[in-house]
Protein backbone atom coordinates (compact mmCIF):
# COMPACT_ATOMS: atom_id res chain seq x y z
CA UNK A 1 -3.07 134.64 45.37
CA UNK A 2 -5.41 137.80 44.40
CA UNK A 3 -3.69 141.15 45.48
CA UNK A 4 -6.08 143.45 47.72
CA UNK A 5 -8.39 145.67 46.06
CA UNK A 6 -8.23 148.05 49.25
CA UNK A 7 -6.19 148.70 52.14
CA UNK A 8 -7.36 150.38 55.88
CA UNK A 9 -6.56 150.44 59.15
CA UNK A 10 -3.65 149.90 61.53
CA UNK A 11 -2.67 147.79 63.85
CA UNK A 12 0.05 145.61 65.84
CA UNK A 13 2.46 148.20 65.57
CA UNK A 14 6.35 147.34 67.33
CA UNK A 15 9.37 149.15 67.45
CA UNK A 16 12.80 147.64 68.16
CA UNK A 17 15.85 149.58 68.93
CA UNK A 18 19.21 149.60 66.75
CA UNK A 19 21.72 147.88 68.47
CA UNK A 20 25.52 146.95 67.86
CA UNK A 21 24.61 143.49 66.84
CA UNK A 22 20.75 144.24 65.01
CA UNK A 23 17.92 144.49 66.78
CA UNK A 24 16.70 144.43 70.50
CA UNK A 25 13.20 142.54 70.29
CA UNK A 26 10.10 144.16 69.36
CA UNK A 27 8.06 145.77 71.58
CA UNK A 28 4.40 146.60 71.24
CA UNK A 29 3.70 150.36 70.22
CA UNK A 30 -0.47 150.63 70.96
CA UNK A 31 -2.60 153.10 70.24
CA UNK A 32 -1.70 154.02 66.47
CA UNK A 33 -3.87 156.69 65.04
CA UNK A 34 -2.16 157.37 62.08
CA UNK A 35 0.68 156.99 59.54
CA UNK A 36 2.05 159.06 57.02
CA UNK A 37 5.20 158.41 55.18
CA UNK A 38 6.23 160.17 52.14
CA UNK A 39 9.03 159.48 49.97
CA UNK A 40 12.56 161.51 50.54
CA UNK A 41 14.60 161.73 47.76
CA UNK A 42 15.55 163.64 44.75
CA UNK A 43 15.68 162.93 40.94
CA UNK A 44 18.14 163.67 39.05
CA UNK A 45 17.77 164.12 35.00
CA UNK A 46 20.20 164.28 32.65
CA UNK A 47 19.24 165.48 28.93
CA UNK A 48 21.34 164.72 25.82
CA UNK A 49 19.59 163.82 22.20
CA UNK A 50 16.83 165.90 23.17
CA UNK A 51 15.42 163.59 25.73
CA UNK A 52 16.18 162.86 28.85
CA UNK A 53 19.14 160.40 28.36
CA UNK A 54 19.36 159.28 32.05
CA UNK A 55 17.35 159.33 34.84
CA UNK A 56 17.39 158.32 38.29
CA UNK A 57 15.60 158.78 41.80
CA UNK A 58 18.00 158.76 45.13
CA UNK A 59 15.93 156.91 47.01
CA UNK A 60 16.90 158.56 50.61
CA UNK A 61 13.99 156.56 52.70
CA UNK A 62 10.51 158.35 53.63
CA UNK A 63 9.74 161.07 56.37
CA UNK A 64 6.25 162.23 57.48
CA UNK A 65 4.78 161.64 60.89
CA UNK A 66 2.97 159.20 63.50
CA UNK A 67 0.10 159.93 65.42
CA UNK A 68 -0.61 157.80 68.84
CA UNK A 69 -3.28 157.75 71.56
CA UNK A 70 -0.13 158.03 74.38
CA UNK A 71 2.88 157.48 72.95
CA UNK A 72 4.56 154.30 75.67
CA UNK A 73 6.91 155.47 78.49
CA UNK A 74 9.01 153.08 76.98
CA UNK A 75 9.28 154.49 73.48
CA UNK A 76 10.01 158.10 75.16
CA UNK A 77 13.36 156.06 76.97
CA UNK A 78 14.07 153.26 74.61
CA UNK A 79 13.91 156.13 71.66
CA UNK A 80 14.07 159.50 72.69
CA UNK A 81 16.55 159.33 75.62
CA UNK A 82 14.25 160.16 78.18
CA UNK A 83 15.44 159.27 81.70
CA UNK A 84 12.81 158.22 84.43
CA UNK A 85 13.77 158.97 88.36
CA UNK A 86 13.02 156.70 91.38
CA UNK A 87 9.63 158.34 91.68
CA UNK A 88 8.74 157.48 87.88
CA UNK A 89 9.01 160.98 86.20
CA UNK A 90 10.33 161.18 83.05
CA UNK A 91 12.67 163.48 82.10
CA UNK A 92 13.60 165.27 78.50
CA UNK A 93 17.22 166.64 78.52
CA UNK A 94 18.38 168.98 75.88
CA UNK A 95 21.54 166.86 75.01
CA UNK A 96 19.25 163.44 74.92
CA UNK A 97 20.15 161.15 72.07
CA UNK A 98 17.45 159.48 70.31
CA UNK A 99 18.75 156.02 69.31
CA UNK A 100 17.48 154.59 65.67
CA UNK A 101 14.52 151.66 65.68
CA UNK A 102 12.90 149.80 63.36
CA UNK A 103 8.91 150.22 63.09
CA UNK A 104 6.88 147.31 62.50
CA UNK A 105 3.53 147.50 61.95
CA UNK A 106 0.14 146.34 59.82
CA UNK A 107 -2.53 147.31 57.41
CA UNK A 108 -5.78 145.48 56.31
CA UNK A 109 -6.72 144.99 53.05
CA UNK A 110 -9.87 143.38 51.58
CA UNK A 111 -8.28 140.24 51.08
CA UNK A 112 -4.97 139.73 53.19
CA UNK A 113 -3.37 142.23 56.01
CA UNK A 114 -0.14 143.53 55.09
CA UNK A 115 2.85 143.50 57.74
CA UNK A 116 5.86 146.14 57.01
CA UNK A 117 9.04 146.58 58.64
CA UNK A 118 10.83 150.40 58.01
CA UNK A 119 14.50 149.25 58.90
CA UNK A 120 16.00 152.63 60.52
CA UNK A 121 13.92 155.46 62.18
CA UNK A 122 14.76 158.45 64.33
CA UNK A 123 11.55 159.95 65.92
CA UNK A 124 11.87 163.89 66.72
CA UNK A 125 10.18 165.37 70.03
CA UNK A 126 6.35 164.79 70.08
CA UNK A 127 3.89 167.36 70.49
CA UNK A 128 2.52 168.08 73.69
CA UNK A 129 -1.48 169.10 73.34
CA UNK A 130 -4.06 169.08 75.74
CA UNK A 131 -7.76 170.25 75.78
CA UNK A 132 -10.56 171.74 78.37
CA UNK A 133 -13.60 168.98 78.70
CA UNK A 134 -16.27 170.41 76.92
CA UNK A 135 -19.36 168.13 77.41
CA UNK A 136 -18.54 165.31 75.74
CA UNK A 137 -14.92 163.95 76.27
CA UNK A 138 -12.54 164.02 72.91
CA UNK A 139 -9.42 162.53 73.63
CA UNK A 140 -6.16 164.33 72.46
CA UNK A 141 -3.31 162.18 70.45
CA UNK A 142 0.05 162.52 70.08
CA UNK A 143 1.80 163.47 67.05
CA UNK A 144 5.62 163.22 66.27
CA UNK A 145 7.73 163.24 63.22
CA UNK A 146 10.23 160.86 61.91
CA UNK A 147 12.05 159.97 59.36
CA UNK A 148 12.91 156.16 57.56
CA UNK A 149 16.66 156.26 56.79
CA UNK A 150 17.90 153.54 54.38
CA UNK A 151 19.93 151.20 56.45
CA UNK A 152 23.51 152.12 56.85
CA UNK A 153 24.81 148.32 56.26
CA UNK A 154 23.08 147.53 53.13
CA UNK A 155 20.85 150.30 52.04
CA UNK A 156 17.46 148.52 52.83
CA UNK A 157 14.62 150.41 53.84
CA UNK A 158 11.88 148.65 54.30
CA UNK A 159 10.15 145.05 54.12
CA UNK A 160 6.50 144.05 53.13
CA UNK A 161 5.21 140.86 54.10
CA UNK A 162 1.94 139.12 52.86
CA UNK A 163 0.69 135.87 54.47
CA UNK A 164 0.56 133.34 51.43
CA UNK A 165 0.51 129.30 51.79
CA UNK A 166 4.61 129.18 51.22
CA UNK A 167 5.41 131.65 54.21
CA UNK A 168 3.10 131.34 56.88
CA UNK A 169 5.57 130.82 59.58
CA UNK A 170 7.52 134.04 58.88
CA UNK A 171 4.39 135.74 58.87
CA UNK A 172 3.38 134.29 62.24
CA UNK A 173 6.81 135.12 63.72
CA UNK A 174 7.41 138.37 62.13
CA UNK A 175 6.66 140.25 65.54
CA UNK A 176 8.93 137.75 67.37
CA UNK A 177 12.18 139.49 65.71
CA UNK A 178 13.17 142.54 62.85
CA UNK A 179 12.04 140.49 59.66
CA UNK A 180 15.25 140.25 57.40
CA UNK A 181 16.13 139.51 53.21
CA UNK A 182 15.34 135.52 53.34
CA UNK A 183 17.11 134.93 49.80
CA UNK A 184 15.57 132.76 47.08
């Protein structure tokens, strides 16, 4: 199968919370914007024989930021430890716990959609904006940062999955449950 020339857009985005045993299932996360994720990590070089003799990158997962049309009531509990009262209001404590997830999501290319799975996230607060209506009405998005943490039970990170002739079920069910290592 060609590989895409391109890639753009995003879409079908799902978080799952961390649990003791995995994963809860997936739940949708509309209204993606945009996603940035940048590499964390340092390299280290080590020079003998006038050349660098070893080196290596610590790959320490990827950090950057997400930005949403409304980020879900149910992200804000499931991940940031908001409570919601018998009225519906949510609440933000100080000492909230935000509990790890996995983020699921998709990109187009010009030839096949890509689906990727970051294993363990933490989310931090999102910003809160607002604007005045102005004439025409803009809407306002909101923007947190997070980071991709290599899983603490075997070090993965993150999953890409391709729809080829050979795995078109697990690409049909890969939004059903946190895609794992299928060995070969």
């Amino acid at each position: 199968m060609p590989d895409n020339r391109v890639k753009f857009g995003l879409r079908n985005a799902h978080y799952a919370k961390v649990t003791a045993s995995g994963y809860a299932t997936p739940v949708p996360f509309p209204g993606q914007v945009s996603l940035t994720l940048k590499p964390k990590g340092e390299r280290a070089e080590f020079y003998a024989d006038d050349i660098a003799y070893f080196t290596k990158d610590a790959n320490q997962g990827y950090e950057g930021e997400m930005t949403v049309a409304d980020i879900p009531p149910s992200f804000l509990k499931d991940c940031l430890g908001f409570v919601e009262d018998n009225n519906g209001a949510l609440f933000e404590h100080a000492d909230a716990e935000q509990t790890p997830f996995a983020l699921l999501f998709e990109v187009q290319g010009d030839l096949q959609p890509r689906r990727f799975v970051f294993y363990e996230c933490l989310a931090s607060r999102p910003n809160v904006d607002a604007n005045t209506v102005r004439g025409a009405i803009e809407p306002t998005t909101d923007t947190f940062a997070f980071v991709a943490v290599p899983r603490r039970v075997d070090g993965m990170v993150k999953a890409v999955l391709v729809k080829t002739s050979s795995n078109e079920q697990a690409y049909n069910n890969f939004y059903a449950s946190v895609y794992e290592f299928t060995a070969p």
